[in-house]
N, C-alpha and C. Protein backbone atom coordinates (compact mmCIF):
# COMPACT_ATOMS: atom_id res chain seq x y z
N UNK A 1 9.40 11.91 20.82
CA UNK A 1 8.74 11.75 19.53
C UNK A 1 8.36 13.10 18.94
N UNK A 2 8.26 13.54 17.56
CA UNK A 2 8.14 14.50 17.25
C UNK A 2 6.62 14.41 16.44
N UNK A 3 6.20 15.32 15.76
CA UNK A 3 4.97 15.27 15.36
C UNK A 3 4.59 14.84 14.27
N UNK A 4 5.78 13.82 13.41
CA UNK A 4 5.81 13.16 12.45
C UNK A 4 5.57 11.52 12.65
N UNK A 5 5.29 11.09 13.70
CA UNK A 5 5.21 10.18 14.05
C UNK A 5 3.78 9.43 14.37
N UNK A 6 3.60 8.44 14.21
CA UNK A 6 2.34 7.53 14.40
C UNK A 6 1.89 7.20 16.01
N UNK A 7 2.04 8.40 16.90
CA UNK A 7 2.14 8.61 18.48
C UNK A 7 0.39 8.28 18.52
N UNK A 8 -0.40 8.73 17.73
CA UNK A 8 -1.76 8.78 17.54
C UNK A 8 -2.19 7.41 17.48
N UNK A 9 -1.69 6.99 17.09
CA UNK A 9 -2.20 5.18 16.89
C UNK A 9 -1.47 4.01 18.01
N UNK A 10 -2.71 3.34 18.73
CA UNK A 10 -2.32 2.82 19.79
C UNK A 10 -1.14 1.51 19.64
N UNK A 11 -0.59 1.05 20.30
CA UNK A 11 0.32 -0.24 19.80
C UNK A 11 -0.86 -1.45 19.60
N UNK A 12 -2.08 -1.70 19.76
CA UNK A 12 -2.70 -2.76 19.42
C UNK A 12 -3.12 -2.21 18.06
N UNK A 13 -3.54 -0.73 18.12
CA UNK A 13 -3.64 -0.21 16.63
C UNK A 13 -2.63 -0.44 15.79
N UNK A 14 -1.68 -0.20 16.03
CA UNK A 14 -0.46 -0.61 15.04
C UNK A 14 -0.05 -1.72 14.91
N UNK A 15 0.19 -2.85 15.89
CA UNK A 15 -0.16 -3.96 15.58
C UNK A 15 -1.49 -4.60 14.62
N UNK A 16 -2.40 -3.98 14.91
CA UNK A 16 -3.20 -4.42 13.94
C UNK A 16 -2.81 -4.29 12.40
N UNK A 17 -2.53 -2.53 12.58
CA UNK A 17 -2.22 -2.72 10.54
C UNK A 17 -0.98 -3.03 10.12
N UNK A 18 -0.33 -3.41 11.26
CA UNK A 18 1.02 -3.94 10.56
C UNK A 18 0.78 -5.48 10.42
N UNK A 19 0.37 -5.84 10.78
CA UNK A 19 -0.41 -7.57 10.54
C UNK A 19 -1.28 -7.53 8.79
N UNK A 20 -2.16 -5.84 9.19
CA UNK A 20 -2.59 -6.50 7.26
C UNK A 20 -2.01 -5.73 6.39
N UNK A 21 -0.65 -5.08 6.61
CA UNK A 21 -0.04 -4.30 5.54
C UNK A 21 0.89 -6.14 5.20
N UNK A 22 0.82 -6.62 6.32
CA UNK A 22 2.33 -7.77 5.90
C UNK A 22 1.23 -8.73 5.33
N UNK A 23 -0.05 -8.87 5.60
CA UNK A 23 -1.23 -10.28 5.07
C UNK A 23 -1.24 -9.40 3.58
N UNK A 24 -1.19 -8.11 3.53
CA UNK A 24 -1.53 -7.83 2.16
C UNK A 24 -0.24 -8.15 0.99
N UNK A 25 1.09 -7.89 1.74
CA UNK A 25 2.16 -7.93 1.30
C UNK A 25 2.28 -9.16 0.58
N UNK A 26 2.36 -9.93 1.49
CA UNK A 26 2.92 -11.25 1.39
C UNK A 26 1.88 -11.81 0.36
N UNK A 27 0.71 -11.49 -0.04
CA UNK A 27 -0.75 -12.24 -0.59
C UNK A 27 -0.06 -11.30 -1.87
N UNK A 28 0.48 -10.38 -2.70
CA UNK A 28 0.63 -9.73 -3.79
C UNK A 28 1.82 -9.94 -4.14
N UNK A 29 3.27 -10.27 -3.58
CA UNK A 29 3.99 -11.33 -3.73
C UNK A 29 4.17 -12.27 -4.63
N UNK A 30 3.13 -12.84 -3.39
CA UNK A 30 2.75 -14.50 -4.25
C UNK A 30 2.28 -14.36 -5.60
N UNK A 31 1.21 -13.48 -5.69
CA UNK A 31 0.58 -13.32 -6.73
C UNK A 31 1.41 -12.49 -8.08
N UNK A 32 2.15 -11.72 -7.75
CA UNK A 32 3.52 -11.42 -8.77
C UNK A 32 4.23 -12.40 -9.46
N UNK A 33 4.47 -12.98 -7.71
CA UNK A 33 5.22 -14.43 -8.46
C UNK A 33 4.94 -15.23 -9.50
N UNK A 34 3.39 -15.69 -9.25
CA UNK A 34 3.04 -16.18 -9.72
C UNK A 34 2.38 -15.83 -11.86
N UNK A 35 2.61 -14.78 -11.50
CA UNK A 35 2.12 -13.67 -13.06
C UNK A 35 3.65 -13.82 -13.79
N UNK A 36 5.07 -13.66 -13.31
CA UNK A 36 5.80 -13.85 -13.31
C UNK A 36 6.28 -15.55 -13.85
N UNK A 37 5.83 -16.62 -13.71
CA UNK A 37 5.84 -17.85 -14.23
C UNK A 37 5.11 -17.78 -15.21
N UNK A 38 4.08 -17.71 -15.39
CA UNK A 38 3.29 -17.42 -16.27
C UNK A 38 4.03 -16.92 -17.67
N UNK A 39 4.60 -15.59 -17.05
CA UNK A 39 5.31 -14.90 -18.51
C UNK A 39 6.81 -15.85 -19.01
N UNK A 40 7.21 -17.00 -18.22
CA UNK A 40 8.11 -17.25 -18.46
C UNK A 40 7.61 -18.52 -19.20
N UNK A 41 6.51 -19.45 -19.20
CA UNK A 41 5.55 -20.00 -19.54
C UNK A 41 5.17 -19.58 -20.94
N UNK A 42 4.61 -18.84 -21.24
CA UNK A 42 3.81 -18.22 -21.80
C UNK A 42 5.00 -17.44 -23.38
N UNK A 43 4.15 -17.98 -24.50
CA UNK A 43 4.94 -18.25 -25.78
C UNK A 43 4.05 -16.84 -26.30
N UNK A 44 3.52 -15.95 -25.94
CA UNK A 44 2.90 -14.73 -26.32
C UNK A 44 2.31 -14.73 -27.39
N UNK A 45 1.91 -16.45 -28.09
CA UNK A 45 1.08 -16.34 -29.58
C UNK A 45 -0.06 -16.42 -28.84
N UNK A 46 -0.61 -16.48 -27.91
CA UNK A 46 -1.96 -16.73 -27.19
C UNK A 46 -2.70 -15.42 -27.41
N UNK A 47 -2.27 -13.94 -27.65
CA UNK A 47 -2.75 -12.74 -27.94
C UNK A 47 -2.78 -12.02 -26.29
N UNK A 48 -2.72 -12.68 -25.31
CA UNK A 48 -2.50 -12.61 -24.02
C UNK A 48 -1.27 -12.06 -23.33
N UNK A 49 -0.52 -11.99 -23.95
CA UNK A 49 1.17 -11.27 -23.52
C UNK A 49 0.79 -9.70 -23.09
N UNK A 50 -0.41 -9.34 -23.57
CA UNK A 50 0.22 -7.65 -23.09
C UNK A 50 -0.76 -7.33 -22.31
N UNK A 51 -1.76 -8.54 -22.23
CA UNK A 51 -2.47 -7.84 -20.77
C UNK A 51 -1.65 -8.68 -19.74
N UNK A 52 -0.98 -9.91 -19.90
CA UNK A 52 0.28 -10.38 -18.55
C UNK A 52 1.05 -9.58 -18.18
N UNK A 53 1.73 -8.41 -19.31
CA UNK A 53 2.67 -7.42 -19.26
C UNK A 53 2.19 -6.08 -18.07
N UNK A 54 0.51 -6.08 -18.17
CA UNK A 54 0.00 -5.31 -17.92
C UNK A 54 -0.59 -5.76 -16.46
N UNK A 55 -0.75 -6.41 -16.35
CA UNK A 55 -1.13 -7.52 -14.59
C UNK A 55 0.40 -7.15 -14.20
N UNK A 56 1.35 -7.62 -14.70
CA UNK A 56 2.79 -8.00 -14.19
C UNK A 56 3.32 -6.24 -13.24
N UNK A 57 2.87 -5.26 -13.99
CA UNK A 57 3.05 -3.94 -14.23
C UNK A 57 2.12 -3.37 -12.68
N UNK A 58 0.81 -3.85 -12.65
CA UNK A 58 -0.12 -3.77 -11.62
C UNK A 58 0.27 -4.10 -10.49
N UNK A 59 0.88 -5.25 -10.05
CA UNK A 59 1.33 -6.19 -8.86
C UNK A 59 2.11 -5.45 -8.76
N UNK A 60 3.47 -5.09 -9.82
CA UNK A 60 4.39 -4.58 -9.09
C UNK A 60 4.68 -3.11 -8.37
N UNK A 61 3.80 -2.50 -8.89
CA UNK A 61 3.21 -0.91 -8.27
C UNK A 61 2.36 -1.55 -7.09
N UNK A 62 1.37 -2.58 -7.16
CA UNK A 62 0.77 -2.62 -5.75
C UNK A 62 1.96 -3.20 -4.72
N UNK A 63 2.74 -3.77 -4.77
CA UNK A 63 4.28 -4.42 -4.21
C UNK A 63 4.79 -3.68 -3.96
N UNK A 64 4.92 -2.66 -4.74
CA UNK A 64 5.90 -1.22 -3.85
C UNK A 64 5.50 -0.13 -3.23
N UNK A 65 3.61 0.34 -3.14
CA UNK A 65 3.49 0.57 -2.49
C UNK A 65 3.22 0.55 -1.17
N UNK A 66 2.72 -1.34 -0.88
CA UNK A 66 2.53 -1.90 0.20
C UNK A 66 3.72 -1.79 0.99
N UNK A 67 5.11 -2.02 0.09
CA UNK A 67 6.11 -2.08 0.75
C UNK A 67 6.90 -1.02 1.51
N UNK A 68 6.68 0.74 0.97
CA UNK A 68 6.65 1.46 1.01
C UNK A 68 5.62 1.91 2.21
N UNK A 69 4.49 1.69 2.74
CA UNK A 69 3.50 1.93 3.30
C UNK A 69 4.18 0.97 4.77
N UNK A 70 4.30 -0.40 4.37
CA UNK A 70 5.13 -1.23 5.55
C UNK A 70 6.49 0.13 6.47
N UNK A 71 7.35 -0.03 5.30
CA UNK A 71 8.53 0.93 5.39
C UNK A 71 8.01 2.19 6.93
N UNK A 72 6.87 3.28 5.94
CA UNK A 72 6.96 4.23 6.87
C UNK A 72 6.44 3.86 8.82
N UNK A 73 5.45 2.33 8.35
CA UNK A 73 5.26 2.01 9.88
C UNK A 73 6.28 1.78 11.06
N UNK A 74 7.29 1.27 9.94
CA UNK A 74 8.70 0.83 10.41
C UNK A 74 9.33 2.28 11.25
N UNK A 75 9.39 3.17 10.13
CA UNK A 75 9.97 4.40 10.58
C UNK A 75 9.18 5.37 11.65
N UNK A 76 7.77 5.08 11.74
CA UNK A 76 7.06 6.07 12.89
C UNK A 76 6.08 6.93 11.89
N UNK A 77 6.35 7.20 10.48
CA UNK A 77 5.33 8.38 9.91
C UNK A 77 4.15 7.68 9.22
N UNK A 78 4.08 6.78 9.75
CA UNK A 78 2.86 5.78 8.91
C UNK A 78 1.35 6.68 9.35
N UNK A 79 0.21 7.09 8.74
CA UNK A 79 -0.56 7.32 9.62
C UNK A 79 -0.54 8.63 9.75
N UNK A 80 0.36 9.53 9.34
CA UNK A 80 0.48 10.87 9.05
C UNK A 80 -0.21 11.78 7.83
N UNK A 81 -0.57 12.65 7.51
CA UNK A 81 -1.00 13.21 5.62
C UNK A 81 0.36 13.44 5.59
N UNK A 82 0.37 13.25 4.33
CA UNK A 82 1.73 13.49 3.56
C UNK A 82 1.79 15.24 3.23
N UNK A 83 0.52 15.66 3.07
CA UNK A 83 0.35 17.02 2.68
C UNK A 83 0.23 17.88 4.29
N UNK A 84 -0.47 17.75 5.27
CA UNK A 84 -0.72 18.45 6.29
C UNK A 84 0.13 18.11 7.40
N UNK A 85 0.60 17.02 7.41
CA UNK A 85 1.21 16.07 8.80
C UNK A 85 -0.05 15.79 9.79
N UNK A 86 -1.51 15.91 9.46
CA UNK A 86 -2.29 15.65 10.21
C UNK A 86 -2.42 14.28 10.78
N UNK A 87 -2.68 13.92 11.86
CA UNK A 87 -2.82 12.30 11.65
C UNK A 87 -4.28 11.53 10.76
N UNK A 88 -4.29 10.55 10.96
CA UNK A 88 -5.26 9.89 9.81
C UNK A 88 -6.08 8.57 10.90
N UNK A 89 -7.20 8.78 11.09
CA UNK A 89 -7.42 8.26 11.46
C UNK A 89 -7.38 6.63 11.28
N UNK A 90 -7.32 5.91 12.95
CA UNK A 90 -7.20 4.48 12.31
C UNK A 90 -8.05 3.75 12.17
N UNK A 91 -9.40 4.27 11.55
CA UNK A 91 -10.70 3.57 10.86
C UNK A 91 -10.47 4.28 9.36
N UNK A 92 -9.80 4.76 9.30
CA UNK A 92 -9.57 4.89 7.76
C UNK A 92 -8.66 4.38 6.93
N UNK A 93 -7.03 4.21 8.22
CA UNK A 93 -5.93 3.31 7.76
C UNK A 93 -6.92 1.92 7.63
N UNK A 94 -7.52 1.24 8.33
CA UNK A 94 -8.64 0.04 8.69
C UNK A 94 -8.63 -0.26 6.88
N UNK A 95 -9.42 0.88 6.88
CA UNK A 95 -10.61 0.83 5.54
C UNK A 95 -9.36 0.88 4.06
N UNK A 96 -8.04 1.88 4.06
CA UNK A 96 -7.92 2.12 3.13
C UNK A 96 -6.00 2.08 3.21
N UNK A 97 -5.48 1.01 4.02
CA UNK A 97 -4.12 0.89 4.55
C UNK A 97 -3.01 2.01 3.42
N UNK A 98 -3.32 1.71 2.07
CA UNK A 98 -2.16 2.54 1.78
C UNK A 98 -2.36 4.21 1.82
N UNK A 99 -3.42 4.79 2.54
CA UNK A 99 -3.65 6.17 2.63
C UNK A 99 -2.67 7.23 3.33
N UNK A 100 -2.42 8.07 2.26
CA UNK A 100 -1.52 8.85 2.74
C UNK A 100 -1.71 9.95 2.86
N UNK A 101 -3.37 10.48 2.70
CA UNK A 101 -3.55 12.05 2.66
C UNK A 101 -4.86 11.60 4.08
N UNK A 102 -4.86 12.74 4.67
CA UNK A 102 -6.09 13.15 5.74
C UNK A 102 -7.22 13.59 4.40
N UNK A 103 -8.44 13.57 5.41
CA UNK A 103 -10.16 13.16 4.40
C UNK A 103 -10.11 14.87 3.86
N UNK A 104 -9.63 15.47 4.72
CA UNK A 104 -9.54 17.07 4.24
C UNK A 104 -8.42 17.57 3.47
N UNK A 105 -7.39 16.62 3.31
CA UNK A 105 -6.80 16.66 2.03
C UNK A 105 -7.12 16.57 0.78
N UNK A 106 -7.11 15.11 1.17
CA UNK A 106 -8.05 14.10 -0.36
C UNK A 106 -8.97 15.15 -0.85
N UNK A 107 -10.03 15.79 -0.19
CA UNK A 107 -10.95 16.04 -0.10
C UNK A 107 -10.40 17.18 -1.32
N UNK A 108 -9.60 17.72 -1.06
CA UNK A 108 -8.91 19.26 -1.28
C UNK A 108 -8.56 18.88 -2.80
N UNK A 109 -7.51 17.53 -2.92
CA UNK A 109 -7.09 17.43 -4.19
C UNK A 109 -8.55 16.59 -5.26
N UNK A 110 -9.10 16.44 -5.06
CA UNK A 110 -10.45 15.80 -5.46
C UNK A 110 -10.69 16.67 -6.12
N UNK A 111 -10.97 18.03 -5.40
CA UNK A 111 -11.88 18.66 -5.85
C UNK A 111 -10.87 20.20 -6.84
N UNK A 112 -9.90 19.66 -6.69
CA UNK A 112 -8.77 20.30 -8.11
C UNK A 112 -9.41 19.98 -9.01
């Protein structure tokens, strides 16, 4: 394994957030889906069409990053900063699953 990898996080750890990256997945999905009927439903004289446009727009950025976030667990770099390669702790993946910077990153671009 090289130092890009999620070696830091135990297999019950990773089992764990791969259980709520897929409970989160699968729950925003549905809920796409469902925003998605809606617009097909939906005759846009209600004045309501462009905040559906705008929900529809939301889900699907939260959908690709969940999916994307799934992806790197798949590959081993889940759990890494994207900026340092530091690992990230897994009370913070816990707290904040799609995190991709270490607290001394974030911390760094915050304060840009």
């Amino acid at each position: 394994m090289n130092d890009r990898t999620t070696s830091h996080l135990s297999t019950v750890q990773l089992q764990s957030l791969r259980q709520d990256l897929q409970e989160q997945l699968d729950q925003r999905r549905r809920h796409l889906e469902g925003l998605r009927v809606q617009e097909q439903e939906s005759s846009g004289a209600d004045g309501t069409w462009q905040e559906l446009l705008v929900s529809i727009t939301t889900a699907e950025r939260a959908v690709a990053e969940l999916s994307q976030a799934f992806d790197r667990l798949v590959d081993g770099t889940y759990g890494r900063c994207a900026h340092c390669s530091a690992a990230i702790p897994f009370e913070r993946l816990k707290v904040r699953p799609l995190a991709r910077t270490c607290i001394d990153c974030q911390r760094r671009h915050e304060a840009a």
